[in-house]
C-alpha atoms as a PDB file:
ATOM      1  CA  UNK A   1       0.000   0.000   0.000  1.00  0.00           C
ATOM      2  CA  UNK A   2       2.944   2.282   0.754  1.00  0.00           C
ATOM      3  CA  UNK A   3       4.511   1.780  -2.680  1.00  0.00           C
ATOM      4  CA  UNK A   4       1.196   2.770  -4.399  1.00  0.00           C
ATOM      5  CA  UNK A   5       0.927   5.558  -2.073  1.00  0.00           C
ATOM      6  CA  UNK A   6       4.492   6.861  -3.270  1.00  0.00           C
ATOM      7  CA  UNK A   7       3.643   5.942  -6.759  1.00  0.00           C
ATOM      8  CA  UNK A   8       1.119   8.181  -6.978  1.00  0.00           C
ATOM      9  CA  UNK A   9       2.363  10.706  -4.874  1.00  0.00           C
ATOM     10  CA  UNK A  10       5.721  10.861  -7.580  1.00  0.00           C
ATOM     11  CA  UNK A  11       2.886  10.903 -10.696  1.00  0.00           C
ATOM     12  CA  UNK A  12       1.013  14.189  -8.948  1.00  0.00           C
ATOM     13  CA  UNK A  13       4.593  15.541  -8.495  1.00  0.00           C
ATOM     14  CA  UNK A  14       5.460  14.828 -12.375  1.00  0.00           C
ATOM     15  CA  UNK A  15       2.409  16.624 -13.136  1.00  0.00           C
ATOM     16  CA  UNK A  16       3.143  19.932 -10.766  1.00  0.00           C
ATOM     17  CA  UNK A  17       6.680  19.909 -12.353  1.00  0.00           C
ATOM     18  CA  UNK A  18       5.260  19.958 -15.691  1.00  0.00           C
ATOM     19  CA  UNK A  19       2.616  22.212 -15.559  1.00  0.00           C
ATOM     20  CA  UNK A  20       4.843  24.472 -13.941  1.00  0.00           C
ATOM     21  CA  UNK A  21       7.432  24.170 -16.692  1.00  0.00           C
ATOM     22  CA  UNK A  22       4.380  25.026 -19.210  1.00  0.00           C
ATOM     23  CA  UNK A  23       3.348  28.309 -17.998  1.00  0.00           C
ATOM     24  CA  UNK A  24       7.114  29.846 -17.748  1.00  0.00           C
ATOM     25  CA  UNK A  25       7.374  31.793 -20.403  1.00  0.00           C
ATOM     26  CA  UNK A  26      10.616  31.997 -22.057  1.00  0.00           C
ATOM     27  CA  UNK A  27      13.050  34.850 -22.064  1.00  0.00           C
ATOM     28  CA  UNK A  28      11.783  36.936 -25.203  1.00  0.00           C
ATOM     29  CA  UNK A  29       8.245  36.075 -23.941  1.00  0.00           C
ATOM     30  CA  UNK A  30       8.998  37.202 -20.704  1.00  0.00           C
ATOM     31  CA  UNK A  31      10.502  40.600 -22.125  1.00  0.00           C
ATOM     32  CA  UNK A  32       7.496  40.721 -24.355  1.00  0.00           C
ATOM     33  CA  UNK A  33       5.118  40.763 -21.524  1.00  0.00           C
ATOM     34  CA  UNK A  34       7.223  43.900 -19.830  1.00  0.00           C
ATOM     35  CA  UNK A  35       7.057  45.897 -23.181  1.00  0.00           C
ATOM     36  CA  UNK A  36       3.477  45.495 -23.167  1.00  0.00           C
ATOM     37  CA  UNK A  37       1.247  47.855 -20.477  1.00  0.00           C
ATOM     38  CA  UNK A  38      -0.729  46.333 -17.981  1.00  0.00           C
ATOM     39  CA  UNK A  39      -4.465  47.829 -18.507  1.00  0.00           C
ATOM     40  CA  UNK A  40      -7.389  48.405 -16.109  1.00  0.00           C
ATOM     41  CA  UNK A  41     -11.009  48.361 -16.895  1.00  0.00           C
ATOM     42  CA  UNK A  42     -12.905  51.955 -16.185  1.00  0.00           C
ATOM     43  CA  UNK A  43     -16.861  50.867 -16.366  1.00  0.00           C
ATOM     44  CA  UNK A  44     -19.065  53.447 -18.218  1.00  0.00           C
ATOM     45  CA  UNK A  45     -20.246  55.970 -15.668  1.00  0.00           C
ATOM     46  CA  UNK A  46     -21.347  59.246 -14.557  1.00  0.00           C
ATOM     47  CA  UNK A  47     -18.887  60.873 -12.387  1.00  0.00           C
ATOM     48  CA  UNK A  48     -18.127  64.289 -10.464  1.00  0.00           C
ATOM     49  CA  UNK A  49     -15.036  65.934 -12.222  1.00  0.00           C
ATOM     50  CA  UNK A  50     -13.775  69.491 -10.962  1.00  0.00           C
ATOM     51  CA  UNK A  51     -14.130  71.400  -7.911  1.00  0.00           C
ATOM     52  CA  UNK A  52     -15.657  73.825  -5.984  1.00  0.00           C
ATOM     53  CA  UNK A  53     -14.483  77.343  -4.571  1.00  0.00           C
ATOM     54  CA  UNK A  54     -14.110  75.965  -0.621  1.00  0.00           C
ATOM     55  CA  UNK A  55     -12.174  72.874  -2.506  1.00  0.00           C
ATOM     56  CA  UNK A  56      -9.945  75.212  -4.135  1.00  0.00           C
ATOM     57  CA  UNK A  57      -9.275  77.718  -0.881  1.00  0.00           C
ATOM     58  CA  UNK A  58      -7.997  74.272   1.069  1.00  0.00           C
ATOM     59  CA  UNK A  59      -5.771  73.263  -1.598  1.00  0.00           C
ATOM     60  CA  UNK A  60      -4.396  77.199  -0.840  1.00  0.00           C
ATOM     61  CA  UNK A  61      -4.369  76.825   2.881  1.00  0.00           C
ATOM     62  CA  UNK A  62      -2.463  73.283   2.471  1.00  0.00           C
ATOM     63  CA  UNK A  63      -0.021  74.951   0.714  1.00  0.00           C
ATOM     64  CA  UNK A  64       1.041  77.920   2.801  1.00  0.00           C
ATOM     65  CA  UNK A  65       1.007  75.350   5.805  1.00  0.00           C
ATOM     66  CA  UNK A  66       3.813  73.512   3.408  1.00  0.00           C
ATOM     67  CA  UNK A  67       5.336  76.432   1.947  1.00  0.00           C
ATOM     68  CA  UNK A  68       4.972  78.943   4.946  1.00  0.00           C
ATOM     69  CA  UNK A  69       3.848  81.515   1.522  1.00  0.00           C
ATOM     70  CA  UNK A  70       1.035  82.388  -0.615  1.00  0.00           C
ATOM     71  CA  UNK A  71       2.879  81.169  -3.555  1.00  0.00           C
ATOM     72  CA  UNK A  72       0.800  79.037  -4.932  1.00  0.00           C
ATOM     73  CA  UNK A  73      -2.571  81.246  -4.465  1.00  0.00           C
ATOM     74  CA  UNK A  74      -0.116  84.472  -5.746  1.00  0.00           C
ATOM     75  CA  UNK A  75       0.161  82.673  -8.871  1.00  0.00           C
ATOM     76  CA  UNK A  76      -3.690  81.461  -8.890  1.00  0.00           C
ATOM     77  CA  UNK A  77      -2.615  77.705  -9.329  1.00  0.00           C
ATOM     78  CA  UNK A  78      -5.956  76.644  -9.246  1.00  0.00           C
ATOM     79  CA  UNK A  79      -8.438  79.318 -10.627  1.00  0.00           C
ATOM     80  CA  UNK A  80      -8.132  76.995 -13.865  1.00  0.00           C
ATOM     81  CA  UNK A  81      -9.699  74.535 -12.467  1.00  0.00           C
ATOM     82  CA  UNK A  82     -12.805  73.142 -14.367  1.00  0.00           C
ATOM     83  CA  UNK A  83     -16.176  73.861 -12.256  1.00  0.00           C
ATOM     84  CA  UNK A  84     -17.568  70.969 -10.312  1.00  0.00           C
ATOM     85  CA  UNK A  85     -19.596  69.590 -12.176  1.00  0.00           C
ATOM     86  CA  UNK A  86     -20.944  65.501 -13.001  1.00  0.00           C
ATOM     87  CA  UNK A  87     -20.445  64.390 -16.726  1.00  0.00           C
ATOM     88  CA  UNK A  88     -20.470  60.951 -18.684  1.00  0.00           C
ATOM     89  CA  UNK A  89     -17.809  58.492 -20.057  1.00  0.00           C
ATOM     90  CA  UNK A  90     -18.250  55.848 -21.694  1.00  0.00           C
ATOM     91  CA  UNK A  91     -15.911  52.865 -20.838  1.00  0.00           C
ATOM     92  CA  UNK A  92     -12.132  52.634 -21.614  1.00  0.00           C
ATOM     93  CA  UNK A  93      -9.084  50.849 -20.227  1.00  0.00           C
ATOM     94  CA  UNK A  94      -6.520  52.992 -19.049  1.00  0.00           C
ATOM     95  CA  UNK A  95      -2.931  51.634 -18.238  1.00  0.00           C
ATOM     96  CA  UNK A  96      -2.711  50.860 -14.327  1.00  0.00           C
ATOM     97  CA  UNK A  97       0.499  53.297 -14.109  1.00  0.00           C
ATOM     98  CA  UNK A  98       2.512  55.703 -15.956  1.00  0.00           C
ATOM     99  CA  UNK A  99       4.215  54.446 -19.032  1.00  0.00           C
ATOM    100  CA  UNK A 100       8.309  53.181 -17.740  1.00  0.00           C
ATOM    101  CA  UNK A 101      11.406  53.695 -19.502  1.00  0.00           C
ATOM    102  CA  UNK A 102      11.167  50.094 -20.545  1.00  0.00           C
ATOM    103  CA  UNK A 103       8.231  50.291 -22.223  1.00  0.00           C
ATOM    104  CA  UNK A 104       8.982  53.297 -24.207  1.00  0.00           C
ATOM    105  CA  UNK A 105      12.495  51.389 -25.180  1.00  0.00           C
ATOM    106  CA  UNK A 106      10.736  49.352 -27.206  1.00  0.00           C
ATOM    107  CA  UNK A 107       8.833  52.259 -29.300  1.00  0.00           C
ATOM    108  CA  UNK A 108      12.529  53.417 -29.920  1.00  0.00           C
ATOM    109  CA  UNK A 109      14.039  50.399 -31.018  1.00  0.00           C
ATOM    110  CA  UNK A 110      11.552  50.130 -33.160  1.00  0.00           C
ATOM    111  CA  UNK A 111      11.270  53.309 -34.964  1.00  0.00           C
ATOM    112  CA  UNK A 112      14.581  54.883 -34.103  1.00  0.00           C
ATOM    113  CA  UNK A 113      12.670  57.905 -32.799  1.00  0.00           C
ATOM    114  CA  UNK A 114      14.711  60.767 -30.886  1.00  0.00           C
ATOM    115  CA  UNK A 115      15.193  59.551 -27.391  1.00  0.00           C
ATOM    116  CA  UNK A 116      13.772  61.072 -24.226  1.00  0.00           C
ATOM    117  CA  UNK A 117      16.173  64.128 -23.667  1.00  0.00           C
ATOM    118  CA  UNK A 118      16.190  67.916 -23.644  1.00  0.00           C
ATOM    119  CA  UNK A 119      18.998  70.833 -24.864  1.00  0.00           C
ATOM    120  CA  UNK A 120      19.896  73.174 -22.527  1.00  0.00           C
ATOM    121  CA  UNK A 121      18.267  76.209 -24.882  1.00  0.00           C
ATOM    122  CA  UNK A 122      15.304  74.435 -25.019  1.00  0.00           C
ATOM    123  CA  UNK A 123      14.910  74.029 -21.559  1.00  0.00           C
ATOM    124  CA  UNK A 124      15.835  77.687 -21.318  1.00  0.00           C
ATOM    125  CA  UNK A 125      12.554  78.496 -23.192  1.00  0.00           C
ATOM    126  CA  UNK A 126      10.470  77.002 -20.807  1.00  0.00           C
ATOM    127  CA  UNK A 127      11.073  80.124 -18.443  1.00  0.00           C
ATOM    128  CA  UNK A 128      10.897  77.040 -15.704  1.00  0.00           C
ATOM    129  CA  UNK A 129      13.018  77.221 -12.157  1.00  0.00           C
ATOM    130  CA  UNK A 130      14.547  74.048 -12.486  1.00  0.00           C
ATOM    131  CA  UNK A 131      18.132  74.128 -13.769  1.00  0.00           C
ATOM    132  CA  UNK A 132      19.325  72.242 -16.433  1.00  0.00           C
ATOM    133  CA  UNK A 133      21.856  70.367 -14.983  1.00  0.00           C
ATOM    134  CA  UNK A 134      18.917  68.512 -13.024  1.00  0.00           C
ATOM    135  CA  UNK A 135      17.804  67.273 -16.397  1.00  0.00           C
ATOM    136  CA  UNK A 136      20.897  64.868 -16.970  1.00  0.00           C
ATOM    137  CA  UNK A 137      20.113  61.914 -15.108  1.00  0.00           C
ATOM    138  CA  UNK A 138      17.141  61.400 -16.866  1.00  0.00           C
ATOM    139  CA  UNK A 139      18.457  61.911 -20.186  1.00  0.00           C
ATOM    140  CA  UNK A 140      18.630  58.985 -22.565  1.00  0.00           C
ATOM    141  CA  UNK A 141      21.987  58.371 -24.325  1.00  0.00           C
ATOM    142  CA  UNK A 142      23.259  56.159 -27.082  1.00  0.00           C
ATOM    143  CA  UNK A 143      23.128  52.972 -24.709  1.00  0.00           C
ATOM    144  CA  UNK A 144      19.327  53.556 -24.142  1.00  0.00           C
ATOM    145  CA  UNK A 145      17.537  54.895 -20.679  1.00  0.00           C
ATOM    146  CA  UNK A 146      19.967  55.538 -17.616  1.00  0.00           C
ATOM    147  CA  UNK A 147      21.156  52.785 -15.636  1.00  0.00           C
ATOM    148  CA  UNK A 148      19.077  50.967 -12.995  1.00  0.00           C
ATOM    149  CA  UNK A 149      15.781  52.985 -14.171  1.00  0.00           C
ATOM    150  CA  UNK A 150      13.932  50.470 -16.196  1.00  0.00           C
ATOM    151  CA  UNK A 151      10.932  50.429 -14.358  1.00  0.00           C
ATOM    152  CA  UNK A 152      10.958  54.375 -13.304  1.00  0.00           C
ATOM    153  CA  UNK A 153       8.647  56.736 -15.713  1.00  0.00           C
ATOM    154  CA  UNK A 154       9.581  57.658 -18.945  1.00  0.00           C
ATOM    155  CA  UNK A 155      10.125  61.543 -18.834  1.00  0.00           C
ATOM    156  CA  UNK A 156      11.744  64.391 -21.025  1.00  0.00           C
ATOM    157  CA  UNK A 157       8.867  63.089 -23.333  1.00  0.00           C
ATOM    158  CA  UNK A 158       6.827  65.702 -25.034  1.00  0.00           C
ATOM    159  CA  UNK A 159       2.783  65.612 -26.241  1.00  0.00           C
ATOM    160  CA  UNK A 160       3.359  64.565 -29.529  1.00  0.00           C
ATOM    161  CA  UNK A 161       6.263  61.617 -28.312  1.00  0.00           C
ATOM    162  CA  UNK A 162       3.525  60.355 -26.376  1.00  0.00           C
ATOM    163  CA  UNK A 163       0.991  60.808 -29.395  1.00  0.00           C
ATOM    164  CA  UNK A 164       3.471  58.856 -31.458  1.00  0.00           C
ATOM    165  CA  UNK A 165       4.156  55.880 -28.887  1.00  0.00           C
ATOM    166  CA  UNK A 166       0.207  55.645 -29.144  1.00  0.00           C
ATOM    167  CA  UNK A 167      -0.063  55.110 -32.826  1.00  0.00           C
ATOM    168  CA  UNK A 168       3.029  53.113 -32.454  1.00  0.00           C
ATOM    169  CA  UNK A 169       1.292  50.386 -29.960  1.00  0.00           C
ATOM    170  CA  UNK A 170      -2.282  50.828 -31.823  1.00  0.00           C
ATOM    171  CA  UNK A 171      -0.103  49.480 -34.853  1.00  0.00           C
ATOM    172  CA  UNK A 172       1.611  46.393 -33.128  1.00  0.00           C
ATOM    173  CA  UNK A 173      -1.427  44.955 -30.965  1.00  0.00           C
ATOM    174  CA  UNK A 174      -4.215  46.286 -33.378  1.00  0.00           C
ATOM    175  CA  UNK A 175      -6.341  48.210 -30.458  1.00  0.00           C
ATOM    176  CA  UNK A 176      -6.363  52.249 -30.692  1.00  0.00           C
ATOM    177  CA  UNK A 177      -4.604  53.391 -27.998  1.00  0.00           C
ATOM    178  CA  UNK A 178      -4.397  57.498 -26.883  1.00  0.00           C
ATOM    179  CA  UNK A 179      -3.768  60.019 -24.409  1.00  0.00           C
ATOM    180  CA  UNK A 180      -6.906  60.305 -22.120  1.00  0.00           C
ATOM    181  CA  UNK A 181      -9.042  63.097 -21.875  1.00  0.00           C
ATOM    182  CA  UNK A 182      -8.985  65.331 -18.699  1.00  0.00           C
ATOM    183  CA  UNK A 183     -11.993  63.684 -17.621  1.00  0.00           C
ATOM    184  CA  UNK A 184     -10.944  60.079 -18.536  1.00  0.00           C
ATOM    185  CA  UNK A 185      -8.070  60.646 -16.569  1.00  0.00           C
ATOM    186  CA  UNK A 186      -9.933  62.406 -13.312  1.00  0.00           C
ATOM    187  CA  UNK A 187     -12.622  59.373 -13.483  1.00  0.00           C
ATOM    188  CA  UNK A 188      -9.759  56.554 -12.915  1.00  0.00           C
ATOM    189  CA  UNK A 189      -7.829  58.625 -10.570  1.00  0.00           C
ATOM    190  CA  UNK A 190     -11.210  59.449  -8.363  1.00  0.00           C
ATOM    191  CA  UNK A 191     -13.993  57.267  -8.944  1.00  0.00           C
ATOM    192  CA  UNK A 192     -17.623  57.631  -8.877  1.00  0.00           C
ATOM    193  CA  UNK A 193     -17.676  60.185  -5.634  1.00  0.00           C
ATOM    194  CA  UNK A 194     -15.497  62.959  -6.574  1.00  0.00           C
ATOM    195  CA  UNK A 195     -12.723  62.566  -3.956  1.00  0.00           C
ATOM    196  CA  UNK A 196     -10.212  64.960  -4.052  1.00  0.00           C
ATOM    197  CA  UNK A 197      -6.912  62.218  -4.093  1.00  0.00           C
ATOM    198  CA  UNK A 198      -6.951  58.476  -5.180  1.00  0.00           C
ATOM    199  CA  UNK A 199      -7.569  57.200  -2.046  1.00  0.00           C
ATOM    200  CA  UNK A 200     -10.148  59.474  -0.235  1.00  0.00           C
ATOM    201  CA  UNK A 201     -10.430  63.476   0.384  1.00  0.00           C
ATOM    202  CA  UNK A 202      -6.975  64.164   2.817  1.00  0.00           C
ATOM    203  CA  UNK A 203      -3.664  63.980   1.871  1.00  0.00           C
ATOM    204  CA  UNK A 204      -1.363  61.073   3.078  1.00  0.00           C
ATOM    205  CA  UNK A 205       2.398  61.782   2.011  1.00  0.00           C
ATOM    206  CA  UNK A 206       2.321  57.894   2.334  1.00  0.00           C
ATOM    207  CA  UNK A 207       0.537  56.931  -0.481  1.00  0.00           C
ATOM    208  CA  UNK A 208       1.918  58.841  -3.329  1.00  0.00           C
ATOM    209  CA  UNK A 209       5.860  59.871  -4.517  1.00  0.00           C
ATOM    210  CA  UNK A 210       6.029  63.463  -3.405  1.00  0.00           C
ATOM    211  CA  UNK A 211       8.619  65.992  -2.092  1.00  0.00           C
ATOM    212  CA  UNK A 212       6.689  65.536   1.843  1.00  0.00           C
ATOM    213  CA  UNK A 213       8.774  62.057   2.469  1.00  0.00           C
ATOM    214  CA  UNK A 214      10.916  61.911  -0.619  1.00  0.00           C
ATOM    215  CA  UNK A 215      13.095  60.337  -2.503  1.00  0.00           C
ATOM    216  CA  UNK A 216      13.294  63.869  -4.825  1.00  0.00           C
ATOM    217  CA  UNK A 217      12.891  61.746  -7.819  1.00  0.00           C
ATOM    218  CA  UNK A 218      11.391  59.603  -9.957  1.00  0.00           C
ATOM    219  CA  UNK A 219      10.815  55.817  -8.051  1.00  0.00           C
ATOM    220  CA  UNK A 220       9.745  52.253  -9.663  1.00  0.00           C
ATOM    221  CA  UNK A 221       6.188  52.462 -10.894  1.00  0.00           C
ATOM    222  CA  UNK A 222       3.281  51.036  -8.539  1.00  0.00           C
ATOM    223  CA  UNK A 223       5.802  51.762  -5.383  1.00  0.00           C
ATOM    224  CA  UNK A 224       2.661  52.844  -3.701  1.00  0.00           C
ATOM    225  CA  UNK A 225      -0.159  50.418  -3.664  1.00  0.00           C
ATOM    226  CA  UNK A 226      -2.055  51.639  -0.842  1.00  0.00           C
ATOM    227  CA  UNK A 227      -2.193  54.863  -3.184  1.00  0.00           C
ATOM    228  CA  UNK A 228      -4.496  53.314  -5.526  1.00  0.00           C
ATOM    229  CA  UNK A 229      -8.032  54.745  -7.018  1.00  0.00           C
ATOM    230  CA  UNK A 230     -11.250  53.091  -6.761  1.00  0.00           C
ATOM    231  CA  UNK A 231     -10.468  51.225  -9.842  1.00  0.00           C
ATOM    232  CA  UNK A 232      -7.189  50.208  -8.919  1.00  0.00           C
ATOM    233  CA  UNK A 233      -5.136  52.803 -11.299  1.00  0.00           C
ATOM    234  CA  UNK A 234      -1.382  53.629  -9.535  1.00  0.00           C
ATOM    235  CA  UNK A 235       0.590  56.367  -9.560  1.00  0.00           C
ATOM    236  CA  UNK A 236      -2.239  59.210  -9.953  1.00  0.00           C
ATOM    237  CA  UNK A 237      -1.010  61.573  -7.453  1.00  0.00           C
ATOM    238  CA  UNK A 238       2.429  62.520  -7.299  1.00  0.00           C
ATOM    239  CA  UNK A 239       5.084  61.010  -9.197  1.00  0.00           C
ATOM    240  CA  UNK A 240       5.046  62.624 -12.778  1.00  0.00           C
ATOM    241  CA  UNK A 241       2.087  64.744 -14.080  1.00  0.00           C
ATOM    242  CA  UNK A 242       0.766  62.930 -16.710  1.00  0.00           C
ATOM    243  CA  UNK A 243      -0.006  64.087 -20.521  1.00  0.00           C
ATOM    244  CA  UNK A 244      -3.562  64.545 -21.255  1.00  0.00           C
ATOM    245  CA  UNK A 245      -4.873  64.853 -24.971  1.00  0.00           C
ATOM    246  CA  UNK A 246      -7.783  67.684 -23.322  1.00  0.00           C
ATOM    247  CA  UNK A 247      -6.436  71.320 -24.734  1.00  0.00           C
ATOM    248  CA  UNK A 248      -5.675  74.075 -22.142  1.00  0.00           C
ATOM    249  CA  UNK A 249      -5.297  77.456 -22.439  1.00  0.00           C
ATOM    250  CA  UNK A 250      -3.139  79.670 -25.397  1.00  0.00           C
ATOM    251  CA  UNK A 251      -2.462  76.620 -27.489  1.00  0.00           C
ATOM    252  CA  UNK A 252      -1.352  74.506 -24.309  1.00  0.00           C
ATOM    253  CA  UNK A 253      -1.974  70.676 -22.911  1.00  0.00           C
ATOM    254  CA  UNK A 254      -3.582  69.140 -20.212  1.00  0.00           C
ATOM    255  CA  UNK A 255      -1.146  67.989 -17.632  1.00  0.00           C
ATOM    256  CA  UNK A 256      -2.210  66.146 -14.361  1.00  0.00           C
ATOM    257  CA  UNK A 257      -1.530  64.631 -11.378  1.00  0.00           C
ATOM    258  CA  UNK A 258       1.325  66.404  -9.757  1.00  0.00           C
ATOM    259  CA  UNK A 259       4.687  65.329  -9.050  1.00  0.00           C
ATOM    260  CA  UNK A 260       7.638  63.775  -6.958  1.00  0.00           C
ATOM    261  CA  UNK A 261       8.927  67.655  -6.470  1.00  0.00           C
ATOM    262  CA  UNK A 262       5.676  68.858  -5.334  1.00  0.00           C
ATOM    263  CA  UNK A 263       4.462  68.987  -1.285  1.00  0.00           C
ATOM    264  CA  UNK A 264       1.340  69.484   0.390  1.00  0.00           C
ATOM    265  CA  UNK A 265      -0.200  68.748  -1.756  1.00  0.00           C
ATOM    266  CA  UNK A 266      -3.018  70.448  -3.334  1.00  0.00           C
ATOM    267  CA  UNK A 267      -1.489  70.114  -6.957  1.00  0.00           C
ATOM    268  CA  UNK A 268      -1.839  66.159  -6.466  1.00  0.00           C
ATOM    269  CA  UNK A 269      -5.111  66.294  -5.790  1.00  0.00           C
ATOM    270  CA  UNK A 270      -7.083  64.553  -9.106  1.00  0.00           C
ATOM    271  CA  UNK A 271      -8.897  68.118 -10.191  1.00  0.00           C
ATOM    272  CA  UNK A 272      -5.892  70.108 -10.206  1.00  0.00           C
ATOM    273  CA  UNK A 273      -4.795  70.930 -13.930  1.00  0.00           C
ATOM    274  CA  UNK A 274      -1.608  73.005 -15.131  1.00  0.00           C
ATOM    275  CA  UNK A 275      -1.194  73.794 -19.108  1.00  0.00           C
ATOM    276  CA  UNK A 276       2.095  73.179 -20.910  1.00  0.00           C
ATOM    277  CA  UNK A 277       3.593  73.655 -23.554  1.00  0.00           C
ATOM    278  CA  UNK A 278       2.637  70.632 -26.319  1.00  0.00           C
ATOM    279  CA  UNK A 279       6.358  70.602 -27.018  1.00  0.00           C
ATOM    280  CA  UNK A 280       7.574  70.853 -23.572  1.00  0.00           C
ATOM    281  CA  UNK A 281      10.237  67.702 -22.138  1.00  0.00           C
ATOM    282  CA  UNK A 282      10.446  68.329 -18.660  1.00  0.00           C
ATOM    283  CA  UNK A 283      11.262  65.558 -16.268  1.00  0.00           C
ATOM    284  CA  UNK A 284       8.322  66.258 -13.845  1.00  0.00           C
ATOM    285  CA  UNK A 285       6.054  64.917 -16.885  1.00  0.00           C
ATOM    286  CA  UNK A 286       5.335  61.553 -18.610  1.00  0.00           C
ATOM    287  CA  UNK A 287       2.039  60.090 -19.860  1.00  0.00           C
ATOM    288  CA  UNK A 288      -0.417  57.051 -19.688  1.00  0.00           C
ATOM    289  CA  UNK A 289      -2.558  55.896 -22.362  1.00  0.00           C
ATOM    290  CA  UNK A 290      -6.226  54.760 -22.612  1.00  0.00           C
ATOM    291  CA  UNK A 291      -6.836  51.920 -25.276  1.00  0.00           C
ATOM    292  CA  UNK A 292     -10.566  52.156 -26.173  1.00  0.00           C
ATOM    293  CA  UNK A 293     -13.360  49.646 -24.932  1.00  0.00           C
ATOM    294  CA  UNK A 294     -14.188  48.395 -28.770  1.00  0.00           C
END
């Protein structure tokens, strides 16, 4: 009886061993699966997008507590703001985080566009405070992205690089992939209710890359989990802001989301907007993509 036992005991062990070979896939498989971005589902809905004046006025107060200054509400960071208001979406996937130098590696290789980097009088132009010299570690060279940043968000990417990475992957899977619109991009981040961050109405320096804890830079995508919309989307507050295909004002884009060099933080909060320049590569921005529900 003790022999069978073992006898069958070795067959169900055959079988584990084999079925686990089965499912490994191999290495170019394996890379395959990294190039391509993980999606989440975002069910048809009608959400709240925007905000309200008392919304606005805390965002204000948070930041003087951080800043110990009116900057922000000198400069009127969040009078652009689009009114609180609900509207309807139809469904979409929407990739789960930011789009990593990895992934973008691939759309180079492939069509030997420019790589993710800036010149010194372009970055001049953009009449920004950050100097250039800050720009260099993100900067792609001949050998691809910089070392040890694989999985980090591709930045020093413009609108129309992250226009063409879209075509580029609508082209290789055969799904239309694109930038979201403002309020594609505020429903994943805040659900059906109209929080103000991911995760609920208050700030937690804990659940999103931002100057309040650190690092003061770009970190692995998904490092925050418990930072994680209704839906599941990570990486909507803090880290980079986030290319949006919704026009803002004087021939600008839609940027969202805040980023690691921002504190308080009432630019992370899902309603907050700034325009850019379409042609601005700044290493506070990268993108995500939708791919449409079809």
């Amino acid at each position: 009886m003790a022999y069978q036992f073992l006898k069958g005991l070795s067959a169900i062990t055959c079988l584990v061993l084999l079925s686990a070979c089965a499912v490994q896939p191999t290495p170019r498989e394996a890379a395959a699966l990294k190039e391509m971005p993980e999606l989440v589902p975002i069910p048809a809905a009608i959400f709240f997008i925007g905000s309200t004046e008392p919304d606005r006025e805390t965002a204000y107060r948070i930041d003087e507590q951080e800043y110990g200054s009116s900057v922000t509400r000198n400069q009127g960071w969040y009078e652009y703001e689009l009114p609180a208001q609900k509207t309807r979406s139809q469904r979409f996937f929407i990739t789960k985080t930011p789009i990593t130098n990895y992934q973008y590696g691939a759309f180079i290789r492939d069509t030997n566009r420019e790589s993710p980097d800036v010149d010194i009088v372009d970055w001049n132009s953009y009449g920004i405070s950050h100097p250039f010299e800050s720009t260099r570690k993100y900067a792609w060279d001949q050998n691809g992205y910089p070392t040890g940043r694989d999985e980090h968000p591709v930045v020093l990417v413009n609108y129309f690089d992250a226009q063409a990475y879209a075509q580029w992957l609508s082209v290789k899977t055969g799904k239309y992939w694109r930038l979201p619109t403002e309020e594609e991009w505020e429903l994943a981040a805040r659900g059906l209710d109209g929080r103000s961050y991911p995760w609920g109405n208050n700030f937690n320096p804990a659940k999103a890359n931002t100057a309040d804890l650190g690092p003061h830079d770009t970190m692995p995508v998904g490092s925050f989990p418990r930072g994680a919309s209704p839906f599941g989307v990570l990486d909507m507050a803090g880290q980079v802001y986030e290319w949006t295909r919704t026009p803002g004002e004087k021939g600008r884009m839609t940027v969202k989301g805040g980023a690691w060099d921002d504190r308080g933080c009432g630019v992370c909060r899902a309603a907050a907007r700034h325009h850019r320049r379409a042609d601005m590569k700044h290493t506070l921005i990268g993108f995500r993509l939708v791919q449409e529900w079809r």
